[in-house]
N, C-alpha and C. Protein backbone atom coordinates (compact mmCIF):
# COMPACT_ATOMS: atom_id res chain seq x y z
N UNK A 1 83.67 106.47 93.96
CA UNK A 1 83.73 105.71 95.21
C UNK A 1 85.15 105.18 95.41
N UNK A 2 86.15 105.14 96.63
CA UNK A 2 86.86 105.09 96.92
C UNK A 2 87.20 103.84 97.79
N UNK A 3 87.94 103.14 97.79
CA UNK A 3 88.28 101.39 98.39
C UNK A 3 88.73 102.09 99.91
N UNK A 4 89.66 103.10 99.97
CA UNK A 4 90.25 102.97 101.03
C UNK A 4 89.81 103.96 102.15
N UNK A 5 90.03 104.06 103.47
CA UNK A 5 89.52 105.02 104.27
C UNK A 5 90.74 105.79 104.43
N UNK A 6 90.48 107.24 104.05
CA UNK A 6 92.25 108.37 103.93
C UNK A 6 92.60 108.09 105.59
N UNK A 7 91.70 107.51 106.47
CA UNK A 7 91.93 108.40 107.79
C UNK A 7 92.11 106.44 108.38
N UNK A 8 92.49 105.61 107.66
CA UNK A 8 93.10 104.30 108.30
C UNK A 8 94.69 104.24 107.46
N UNK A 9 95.21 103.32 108.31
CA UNK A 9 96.37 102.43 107.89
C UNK A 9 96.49 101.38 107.25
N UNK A 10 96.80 100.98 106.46
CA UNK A 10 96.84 99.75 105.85
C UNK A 10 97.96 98.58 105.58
N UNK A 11 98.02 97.57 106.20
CA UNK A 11 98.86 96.93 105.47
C UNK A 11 99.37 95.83 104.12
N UNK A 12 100.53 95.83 104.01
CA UNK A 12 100.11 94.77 102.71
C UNK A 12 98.94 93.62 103.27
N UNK A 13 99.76 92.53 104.27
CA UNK A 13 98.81 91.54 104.22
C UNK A 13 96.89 92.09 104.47
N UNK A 14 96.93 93.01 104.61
CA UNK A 14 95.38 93.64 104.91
C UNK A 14 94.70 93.40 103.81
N UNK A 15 95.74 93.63 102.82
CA UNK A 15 94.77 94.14 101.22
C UNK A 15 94.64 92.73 100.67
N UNK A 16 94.87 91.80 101.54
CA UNK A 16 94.83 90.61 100.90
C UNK A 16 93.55 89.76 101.60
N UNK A 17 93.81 89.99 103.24
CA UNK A 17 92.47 90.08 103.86
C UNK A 17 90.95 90.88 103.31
N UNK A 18 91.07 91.55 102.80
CA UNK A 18 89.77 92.90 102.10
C UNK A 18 89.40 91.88 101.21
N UNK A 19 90.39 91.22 100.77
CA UNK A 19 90.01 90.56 99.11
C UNK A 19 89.44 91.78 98.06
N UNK A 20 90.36 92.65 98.24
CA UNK A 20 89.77 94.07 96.42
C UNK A 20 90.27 92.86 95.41
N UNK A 21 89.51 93.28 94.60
CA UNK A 21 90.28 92.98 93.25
C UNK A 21 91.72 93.27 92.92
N UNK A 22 92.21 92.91 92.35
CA UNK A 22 93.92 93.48 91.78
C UNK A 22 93.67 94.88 91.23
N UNK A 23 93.02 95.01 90.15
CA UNK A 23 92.21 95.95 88.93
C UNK A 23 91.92 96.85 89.99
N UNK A 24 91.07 96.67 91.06
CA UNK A 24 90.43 98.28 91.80
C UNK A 24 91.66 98.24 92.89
N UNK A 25 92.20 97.86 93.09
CA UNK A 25 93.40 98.13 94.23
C UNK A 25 94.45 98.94 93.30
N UNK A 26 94.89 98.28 92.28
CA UNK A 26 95.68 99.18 91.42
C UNK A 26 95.02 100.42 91.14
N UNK A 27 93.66 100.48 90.49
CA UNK A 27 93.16 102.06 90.09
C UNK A 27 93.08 102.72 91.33
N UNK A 28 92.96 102.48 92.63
CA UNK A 28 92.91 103.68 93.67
C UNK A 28 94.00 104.03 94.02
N UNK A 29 95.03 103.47 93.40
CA UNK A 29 96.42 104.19 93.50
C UNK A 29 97.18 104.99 92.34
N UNK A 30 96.04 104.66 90.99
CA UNK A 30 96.17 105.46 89.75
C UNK A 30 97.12 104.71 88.84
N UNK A 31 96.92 103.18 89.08
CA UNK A 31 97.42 102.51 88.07
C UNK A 31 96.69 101.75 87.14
N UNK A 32 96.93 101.06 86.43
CA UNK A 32 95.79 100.23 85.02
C UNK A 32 96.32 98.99 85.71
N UNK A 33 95.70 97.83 84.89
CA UNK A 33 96.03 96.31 85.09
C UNK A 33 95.00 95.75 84.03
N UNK A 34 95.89 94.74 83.19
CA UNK A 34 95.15 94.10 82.66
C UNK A 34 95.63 92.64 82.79
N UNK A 35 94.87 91.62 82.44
CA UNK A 35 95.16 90.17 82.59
C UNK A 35 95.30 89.08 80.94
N UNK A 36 96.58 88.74 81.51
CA UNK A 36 97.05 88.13 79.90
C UNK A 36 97.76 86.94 79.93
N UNK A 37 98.22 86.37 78.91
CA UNK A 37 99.30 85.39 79.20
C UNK A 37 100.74 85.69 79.19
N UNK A 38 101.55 85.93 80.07
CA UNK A 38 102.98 86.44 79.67
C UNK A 38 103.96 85.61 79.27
N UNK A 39 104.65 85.97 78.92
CA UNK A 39 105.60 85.03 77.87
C UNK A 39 107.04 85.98 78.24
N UNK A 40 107.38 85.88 79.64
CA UNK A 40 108.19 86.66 80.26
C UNK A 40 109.57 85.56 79.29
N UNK A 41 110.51 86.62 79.58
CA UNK A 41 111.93 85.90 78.77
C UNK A 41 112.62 85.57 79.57
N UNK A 42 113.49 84.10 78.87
CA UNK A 42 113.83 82.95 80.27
C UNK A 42 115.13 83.10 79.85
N UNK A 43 116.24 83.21 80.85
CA UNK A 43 117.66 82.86 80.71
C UNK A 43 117.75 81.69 80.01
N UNK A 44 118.67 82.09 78.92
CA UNK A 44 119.61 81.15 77.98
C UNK A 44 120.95 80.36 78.64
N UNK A 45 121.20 80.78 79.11
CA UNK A 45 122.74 80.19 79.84
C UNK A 45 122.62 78.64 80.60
N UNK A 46 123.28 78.46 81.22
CA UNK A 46 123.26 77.09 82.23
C UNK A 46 123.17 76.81 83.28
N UNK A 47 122.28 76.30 83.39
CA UNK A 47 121.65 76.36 85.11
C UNK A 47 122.53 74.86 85.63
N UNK A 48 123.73 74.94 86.03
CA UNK A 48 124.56 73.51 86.67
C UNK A 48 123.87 73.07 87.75
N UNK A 49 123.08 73.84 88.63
CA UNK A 49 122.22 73.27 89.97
C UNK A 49 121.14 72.84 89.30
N UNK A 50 120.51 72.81 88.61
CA UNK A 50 118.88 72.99 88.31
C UNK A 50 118.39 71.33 88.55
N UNK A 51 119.36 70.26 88.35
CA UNK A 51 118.78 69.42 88.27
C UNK A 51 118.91 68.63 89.47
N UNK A 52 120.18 69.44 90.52
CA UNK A 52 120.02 69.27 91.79
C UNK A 52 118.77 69.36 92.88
N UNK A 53 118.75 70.46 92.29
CA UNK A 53 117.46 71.21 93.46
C UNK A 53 116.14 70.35 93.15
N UNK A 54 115.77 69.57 91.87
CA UNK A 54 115.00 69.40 91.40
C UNK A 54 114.78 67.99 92.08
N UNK A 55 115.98 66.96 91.80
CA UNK A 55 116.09 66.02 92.81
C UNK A 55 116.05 66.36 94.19
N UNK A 56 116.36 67.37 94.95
CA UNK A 56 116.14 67.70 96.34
C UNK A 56 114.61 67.76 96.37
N UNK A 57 114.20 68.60 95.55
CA UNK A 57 112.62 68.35 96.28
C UNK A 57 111.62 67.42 95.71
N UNK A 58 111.88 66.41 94.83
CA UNK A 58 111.32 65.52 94.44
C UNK A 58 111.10 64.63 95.34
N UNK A 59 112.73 64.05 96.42
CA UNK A 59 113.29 63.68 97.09
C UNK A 59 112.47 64.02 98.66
N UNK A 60 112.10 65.24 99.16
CA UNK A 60 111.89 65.28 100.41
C UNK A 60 109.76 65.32 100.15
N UNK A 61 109.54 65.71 98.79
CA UNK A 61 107.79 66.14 98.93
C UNK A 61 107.17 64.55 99.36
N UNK A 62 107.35 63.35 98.82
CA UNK A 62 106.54 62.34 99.76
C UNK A 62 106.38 62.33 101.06
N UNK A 63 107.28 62.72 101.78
CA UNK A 63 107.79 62.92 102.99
C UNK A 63 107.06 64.01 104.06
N UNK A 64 106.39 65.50 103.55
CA UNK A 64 106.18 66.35 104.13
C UNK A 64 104.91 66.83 102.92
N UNK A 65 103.76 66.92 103.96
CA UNK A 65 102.49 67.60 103.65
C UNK A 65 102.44 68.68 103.70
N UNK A 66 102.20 69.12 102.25
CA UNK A 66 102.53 70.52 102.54
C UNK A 66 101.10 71.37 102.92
N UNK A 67 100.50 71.26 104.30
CA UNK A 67 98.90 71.35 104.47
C UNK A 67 98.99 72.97 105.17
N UNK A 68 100.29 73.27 105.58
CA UNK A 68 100.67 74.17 106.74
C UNK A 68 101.35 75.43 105.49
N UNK A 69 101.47 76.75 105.97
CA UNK A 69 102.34 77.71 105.13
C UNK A 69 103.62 77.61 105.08
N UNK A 70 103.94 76.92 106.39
CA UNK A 70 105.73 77.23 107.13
C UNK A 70 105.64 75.87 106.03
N UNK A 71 105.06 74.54 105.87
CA UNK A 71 106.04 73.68 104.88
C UNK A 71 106.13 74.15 103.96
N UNK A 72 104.81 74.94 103.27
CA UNK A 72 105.24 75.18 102.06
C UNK A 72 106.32 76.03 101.92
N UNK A 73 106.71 76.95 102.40
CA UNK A 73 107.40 78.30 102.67
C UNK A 73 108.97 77.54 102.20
N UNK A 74 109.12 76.98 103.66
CA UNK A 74 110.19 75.94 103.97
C UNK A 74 110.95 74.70 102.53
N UNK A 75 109.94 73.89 102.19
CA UNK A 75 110.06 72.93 101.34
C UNK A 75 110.37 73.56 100.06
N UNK A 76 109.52 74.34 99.69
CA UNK A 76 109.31 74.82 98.21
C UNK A 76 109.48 76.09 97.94
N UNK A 77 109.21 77.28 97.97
CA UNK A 77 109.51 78.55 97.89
C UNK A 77 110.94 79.29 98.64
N UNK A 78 111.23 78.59 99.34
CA UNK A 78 112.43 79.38 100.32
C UNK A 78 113.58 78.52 99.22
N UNK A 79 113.83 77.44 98.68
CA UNK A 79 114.36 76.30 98.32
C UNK A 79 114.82 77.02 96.63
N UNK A 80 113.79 77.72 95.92
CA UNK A 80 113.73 77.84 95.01
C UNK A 80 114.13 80.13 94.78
N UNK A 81 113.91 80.39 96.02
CA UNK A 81 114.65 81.63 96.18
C UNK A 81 115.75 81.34 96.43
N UNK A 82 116.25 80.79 97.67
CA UNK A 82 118.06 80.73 97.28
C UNK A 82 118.58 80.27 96.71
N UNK A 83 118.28 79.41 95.81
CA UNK A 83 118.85 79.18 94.78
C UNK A 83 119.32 80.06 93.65
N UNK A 84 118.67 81.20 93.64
CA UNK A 84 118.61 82.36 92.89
C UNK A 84 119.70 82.93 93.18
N UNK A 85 120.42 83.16 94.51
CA UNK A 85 121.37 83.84 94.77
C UNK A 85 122.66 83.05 93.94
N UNK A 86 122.99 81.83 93.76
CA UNK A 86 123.71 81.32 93.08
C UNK A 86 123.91 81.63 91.74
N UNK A 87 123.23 81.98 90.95
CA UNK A 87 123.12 82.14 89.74
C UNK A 87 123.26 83.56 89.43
N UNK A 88 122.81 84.77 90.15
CA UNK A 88 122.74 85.96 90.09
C UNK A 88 123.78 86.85 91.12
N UNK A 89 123.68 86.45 92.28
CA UNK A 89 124.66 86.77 93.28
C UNK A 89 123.84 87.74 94.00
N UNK A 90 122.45 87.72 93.75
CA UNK A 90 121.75 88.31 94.39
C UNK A 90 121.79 88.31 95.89
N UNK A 91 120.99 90.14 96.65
CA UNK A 91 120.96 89.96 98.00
C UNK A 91 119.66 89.77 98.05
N UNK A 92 119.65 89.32 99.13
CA UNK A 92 118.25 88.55 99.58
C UNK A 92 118.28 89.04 100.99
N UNK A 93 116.92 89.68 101.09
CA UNK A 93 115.93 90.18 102.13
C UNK A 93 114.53 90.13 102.33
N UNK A 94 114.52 88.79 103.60
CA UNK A 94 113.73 88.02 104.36
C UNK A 94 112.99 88.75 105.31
N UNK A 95 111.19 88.79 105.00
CA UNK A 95 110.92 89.58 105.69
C UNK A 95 110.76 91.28 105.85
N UNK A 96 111.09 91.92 104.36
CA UNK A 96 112.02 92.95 104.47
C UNK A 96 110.80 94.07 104.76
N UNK A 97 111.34 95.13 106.19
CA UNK A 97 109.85 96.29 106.11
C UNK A 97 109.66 96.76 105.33
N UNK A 98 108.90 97.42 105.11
CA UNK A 98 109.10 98.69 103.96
C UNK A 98 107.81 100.19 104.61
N UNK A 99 107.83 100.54 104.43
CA UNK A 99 106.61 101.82 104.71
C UNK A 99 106.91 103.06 103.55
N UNK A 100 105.74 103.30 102.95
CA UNK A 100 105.55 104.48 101.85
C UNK A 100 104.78 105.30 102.37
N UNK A 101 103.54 104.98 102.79
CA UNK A 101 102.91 105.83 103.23
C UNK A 101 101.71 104.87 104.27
N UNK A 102 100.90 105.65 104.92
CA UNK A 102 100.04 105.22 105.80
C UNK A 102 99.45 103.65 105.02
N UNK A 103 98.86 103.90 104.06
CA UNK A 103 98.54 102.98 102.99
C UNK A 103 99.22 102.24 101.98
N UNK A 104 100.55 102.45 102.43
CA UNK A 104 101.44 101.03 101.75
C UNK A 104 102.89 100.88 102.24
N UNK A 105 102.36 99.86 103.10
CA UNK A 105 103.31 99.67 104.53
C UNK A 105 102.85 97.99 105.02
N UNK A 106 104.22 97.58 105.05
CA UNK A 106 104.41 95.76 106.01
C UNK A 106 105.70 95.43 105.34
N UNK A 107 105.67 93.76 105.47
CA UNK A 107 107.06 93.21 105.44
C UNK A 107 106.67 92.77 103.89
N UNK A 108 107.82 92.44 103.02
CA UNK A 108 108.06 92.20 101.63
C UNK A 108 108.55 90.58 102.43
N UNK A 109 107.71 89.62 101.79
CA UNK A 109 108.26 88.04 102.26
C UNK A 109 109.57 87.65 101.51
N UNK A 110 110.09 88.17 100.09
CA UNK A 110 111.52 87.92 99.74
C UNK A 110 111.74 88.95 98.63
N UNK A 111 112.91 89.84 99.00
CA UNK A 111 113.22 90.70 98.23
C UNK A 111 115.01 91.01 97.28
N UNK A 112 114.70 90.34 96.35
CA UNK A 112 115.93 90.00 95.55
C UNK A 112 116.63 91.58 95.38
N UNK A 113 118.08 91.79 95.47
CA UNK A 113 118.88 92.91 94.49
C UNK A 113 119.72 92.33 94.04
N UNK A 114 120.06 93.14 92.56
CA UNK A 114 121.18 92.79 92.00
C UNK A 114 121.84 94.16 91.61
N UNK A 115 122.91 94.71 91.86
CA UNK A 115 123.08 95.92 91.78
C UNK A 115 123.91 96.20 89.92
N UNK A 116 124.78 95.07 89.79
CA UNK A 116 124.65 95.47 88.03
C UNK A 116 124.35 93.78 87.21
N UNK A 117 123.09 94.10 86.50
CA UNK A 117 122.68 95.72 86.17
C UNK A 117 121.60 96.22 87.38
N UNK A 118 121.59 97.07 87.86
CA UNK A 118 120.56 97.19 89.15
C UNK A 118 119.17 97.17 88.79
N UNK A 119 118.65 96.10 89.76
CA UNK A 119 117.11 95.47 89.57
C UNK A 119 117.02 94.49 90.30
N UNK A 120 115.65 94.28 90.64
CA UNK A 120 114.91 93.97 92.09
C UNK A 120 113.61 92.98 91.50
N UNK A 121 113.73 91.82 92.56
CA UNK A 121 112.46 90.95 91.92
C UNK A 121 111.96 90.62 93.82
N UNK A 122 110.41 90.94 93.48
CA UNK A 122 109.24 90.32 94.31
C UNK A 122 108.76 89.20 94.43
N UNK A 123 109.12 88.30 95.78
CA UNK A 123 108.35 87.15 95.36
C UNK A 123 107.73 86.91 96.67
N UNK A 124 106.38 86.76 96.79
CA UNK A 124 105.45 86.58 98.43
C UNK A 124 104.86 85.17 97.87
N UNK A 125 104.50 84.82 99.39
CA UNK A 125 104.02 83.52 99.25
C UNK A 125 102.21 83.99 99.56
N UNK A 126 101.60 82.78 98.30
CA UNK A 126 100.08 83.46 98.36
C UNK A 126 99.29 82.57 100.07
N UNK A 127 99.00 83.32 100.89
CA UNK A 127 98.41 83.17 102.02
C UNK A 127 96.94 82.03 101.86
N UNK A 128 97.00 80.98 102.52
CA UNK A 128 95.84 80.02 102.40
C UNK A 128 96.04 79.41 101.11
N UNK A 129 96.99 79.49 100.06
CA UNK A 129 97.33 79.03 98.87
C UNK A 129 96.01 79.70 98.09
N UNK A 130 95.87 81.13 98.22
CA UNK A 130 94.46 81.90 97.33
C UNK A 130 95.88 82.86 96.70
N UNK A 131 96.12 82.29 95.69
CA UNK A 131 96.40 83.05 94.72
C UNK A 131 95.97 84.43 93.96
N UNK A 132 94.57 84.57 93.91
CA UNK A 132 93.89 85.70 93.50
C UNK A 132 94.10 86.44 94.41
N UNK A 133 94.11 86.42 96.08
CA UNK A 133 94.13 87.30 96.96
C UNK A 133 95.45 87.60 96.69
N UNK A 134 96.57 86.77 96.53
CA UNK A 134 97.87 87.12 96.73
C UNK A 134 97.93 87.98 95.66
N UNK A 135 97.51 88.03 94.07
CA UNK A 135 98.27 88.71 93.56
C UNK A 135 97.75 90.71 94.24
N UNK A 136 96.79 90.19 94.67
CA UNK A 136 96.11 91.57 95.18
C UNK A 136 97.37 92.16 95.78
N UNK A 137 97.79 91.47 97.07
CA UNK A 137 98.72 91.76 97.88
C UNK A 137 100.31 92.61 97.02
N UNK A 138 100.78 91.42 95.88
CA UNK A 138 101.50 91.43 95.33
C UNK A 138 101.46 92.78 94.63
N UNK A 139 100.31 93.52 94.15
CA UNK A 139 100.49 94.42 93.25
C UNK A 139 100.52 95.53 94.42
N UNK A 140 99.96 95.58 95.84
CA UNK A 140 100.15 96.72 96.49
C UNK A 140 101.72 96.76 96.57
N UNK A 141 102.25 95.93 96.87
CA UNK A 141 103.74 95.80 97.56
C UNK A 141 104.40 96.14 95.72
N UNK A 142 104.17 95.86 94.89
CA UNK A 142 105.00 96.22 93.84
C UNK A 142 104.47 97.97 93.75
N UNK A 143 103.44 98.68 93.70
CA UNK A 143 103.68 100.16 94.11
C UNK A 143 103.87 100.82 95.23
N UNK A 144 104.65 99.77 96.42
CA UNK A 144 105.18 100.20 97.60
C UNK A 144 106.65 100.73 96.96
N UNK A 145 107.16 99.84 95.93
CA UNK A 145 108.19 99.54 95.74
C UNK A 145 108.80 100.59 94.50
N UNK A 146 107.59 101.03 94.00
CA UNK A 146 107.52 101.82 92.59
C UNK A 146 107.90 103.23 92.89
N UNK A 147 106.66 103.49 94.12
CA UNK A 147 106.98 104.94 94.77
C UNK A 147 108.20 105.29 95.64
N UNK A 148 109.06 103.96 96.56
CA UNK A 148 110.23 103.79 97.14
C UNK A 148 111.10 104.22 96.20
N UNK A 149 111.47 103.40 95.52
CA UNK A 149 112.46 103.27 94.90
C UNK A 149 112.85 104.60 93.61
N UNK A 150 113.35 105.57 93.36
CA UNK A 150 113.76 106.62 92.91
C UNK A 150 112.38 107.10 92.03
N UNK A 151 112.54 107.94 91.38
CA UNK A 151 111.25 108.59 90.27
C UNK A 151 110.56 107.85 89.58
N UNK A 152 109.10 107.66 89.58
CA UNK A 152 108.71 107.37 88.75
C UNK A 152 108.55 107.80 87.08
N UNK A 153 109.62 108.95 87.01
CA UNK A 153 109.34 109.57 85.97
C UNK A 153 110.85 108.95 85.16
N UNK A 154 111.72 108.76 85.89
CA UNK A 154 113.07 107.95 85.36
C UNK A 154 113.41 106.70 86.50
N UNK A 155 112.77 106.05 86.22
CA UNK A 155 113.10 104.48 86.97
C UNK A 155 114.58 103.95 86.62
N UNK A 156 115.04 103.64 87.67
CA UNK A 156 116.20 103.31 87.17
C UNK A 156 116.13 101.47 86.36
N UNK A 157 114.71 101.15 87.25
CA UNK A 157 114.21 99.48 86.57
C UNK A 157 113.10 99.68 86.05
N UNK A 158 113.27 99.80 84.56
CA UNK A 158 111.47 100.47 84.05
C UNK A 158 110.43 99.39 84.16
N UNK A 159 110.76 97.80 84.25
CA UNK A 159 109.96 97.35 84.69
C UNK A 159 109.97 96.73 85.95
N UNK A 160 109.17 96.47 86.96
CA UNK A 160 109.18 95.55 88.27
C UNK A 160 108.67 94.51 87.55
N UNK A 161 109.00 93.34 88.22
CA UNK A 161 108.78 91.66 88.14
C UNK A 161 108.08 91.61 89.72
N UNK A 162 107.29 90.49 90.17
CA UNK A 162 107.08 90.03 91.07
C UNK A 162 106.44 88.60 90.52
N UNK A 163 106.36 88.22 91.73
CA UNK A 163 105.72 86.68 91.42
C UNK A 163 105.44 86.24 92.65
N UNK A 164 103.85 85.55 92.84
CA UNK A 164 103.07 85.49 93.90
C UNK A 164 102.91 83.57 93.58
N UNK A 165 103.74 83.50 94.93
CA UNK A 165 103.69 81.34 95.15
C UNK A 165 102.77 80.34 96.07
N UNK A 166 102.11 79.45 95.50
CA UNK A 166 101.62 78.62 96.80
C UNK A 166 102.70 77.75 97.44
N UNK A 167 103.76 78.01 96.73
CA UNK A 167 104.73 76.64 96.62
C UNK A 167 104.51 75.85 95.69
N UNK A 168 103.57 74.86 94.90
CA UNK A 168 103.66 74.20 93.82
C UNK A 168 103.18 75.07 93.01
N UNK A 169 102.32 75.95 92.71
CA UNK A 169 102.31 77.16 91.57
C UNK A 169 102.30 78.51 91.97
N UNK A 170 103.32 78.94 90.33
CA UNK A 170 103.94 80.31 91.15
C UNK A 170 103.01 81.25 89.47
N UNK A 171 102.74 82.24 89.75
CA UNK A 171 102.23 83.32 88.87
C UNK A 171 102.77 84.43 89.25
N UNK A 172 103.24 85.16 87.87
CA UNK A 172 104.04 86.39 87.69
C UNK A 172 103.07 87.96 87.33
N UNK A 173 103.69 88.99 87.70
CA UNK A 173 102.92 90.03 87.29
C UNK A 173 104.12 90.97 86.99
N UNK A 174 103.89 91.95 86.15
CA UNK A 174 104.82 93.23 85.43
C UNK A 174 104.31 94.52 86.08
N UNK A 175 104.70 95.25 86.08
CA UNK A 175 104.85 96.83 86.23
C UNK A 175 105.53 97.55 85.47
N UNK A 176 105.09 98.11 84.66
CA UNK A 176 105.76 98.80 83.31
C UNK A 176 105.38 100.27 84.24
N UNK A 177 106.65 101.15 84.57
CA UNK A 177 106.48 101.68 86.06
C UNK A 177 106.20 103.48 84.96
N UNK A 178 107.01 103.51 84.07
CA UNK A 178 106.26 104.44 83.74
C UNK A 178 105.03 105.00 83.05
N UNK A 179 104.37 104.22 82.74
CA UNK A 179 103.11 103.88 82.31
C UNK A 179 101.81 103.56 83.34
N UNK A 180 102.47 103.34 84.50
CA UNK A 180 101.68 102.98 85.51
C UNK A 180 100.99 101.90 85.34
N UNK A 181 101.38 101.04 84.87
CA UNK A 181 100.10 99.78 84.29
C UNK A 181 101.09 98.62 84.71
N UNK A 182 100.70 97.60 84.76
CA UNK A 182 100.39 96.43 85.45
C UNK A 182 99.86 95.21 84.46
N UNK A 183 100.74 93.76 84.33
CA UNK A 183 100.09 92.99 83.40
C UNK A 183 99.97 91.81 84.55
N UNK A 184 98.81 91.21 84.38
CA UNK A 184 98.70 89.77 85.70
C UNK A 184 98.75 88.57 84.73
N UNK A 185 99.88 87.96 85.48
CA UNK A 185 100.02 86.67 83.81
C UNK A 185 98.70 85.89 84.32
N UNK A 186 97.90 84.79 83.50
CA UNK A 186 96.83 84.33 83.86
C UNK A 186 97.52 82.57 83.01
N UNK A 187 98.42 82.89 83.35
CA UNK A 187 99.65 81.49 83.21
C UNK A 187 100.23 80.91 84.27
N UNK A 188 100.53 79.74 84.89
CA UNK A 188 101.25 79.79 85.87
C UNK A 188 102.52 78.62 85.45
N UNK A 189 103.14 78.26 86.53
CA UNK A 189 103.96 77.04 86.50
C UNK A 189 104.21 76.67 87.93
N UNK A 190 104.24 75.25 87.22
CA UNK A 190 104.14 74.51 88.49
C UNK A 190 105.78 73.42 89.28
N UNK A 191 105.78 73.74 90.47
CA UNK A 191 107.06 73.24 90.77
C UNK A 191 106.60 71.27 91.51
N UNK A 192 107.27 70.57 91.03
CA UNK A 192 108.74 70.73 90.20
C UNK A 192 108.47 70.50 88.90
N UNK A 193 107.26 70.30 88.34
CA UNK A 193 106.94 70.04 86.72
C UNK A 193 107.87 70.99 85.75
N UNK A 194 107.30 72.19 86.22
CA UNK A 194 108.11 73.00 85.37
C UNK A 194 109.33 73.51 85.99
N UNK A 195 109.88 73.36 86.73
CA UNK A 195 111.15 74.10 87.63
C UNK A 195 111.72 74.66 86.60
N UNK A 196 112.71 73.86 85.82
CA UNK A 196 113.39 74.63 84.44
C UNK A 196 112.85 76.14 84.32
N UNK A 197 111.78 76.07 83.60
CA UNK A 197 110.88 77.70 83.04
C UNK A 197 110.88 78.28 84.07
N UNK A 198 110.40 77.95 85.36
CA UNK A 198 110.44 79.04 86.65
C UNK A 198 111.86 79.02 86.84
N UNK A 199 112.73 78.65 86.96
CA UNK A 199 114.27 79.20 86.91
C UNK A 199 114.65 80.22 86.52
N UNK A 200 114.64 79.81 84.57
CA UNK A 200 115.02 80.35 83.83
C UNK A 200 114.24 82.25 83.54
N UNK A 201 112.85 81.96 84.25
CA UNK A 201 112.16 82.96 84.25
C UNK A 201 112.75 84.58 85.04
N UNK A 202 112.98 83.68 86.56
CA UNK A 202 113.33 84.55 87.45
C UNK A 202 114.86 85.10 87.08
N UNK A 203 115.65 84.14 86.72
CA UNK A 203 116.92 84.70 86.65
C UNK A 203 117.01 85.87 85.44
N UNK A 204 116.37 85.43 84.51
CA UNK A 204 116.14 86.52 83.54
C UNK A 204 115.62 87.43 84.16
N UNK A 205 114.40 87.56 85.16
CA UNK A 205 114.35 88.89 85.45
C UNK A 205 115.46 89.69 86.71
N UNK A 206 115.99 89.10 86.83
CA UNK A 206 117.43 89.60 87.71
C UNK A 206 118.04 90.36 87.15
N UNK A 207 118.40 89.52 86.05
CA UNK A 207 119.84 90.15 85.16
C UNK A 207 119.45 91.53 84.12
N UNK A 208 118.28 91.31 84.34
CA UNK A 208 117.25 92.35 83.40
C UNK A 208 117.49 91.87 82.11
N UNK A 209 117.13 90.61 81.99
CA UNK A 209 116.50 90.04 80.49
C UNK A 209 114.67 91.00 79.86
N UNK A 210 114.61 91.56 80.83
CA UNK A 210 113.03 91.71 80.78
C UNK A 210 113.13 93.32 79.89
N UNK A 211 112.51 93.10 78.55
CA UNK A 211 112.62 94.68 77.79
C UNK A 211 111.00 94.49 77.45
């Protein structure tokens, strides 16, 4: 039995609307997924902003309810992506289309490059703050990105990173791209409690700390 209809279109945010599982959305595209705790590897170096940004949004959250997507988007997730570009020199693309095929096609909500060493990090914001739906979303758009982006048989990034946010908690997932498999961390962190570790997380996967 088959999730999808060959003879519709689909988009990312759709697969998040369907509510599939992560697990059967990945196998009808012929990938595995399993669910674990990841213990992704965090940049060692020095984060000189970190304790800026940290006071910035400590500073504005009494202030703004985050009840709406655009605050959260706005306040917390947009706040904590550009910041990324500082540290990495990453490009950043807002919104970004993408189309693979009839069935994996829409906009990528923030799409990091770093060209050396070249590698790419996913980060969408989870819709209604349903995390489970998002990572659904998250794993279509990471094999939008698998089949885009050069051979799956020689990746030039053998693993994809993504990470699916409400704004105060963010959860990560892997793509070990030639293997076709998929790990869903069943860990999260929470901003600004943990900001540090979610920093240190993402920038490591920039620079390709991630083996």
């Amino acid at each position: 039995m088959t999730l999808l209809n060959p003879n519709q279109s689909y988009t990312f945010s759709r697969y998040f609307e369907l509510g599939f599982e992560a697990s059967e959305l990945a196998g009808e595209f012929g990938y595995s997924l399993t669910r674990k705790v990841l213990n992704l590897p965090q940049f060692s170096g020095e984060l000189d902003r970190l304790q800026e940004l940290r006071e910035r949004i400590e500073e504005v959250l009494p202030y703004v309810p985050l009840t709406s997507e655009l605050a959260r988007r706005e306040i917390l997730i947009s706040r904590v992506v550009t910041e990324l570009i500082h540290y990495t020199h990453a490009e950043l693309r807002i919104e970004y289309p993408l189309k693979v095929s009839e069935q994996l096609q829409g906009s990528l909500d923030y799409l990091l490059r770093v060209n050396t060493p070249k590698s790419q990090l996913l980060i969408i914001e989870a819709k209604y703050e349903d995390l489970t739906r998002g990572f659904t979303q998250l794993v279509a758009e990471l094999i939008a990105i698998d089949q885009w982006d050069g051979s799956p048989q020689v990746p030039v990034q053998p693993i994809l990173v993504g990470a699916v946010s409400t704004g105060t908690i963010w959860q990560f997932g892997t793509l070990y791209r030639s293997a076709k498999h998929f790990e869903q961390g069943i860990n999260s962190y929470r901003v600004p409690e943990d900001l540090e570790s979610l920093m240190r997380i993402l920038v490591a996967a920039l620079l390709r700390h991630i083996a």
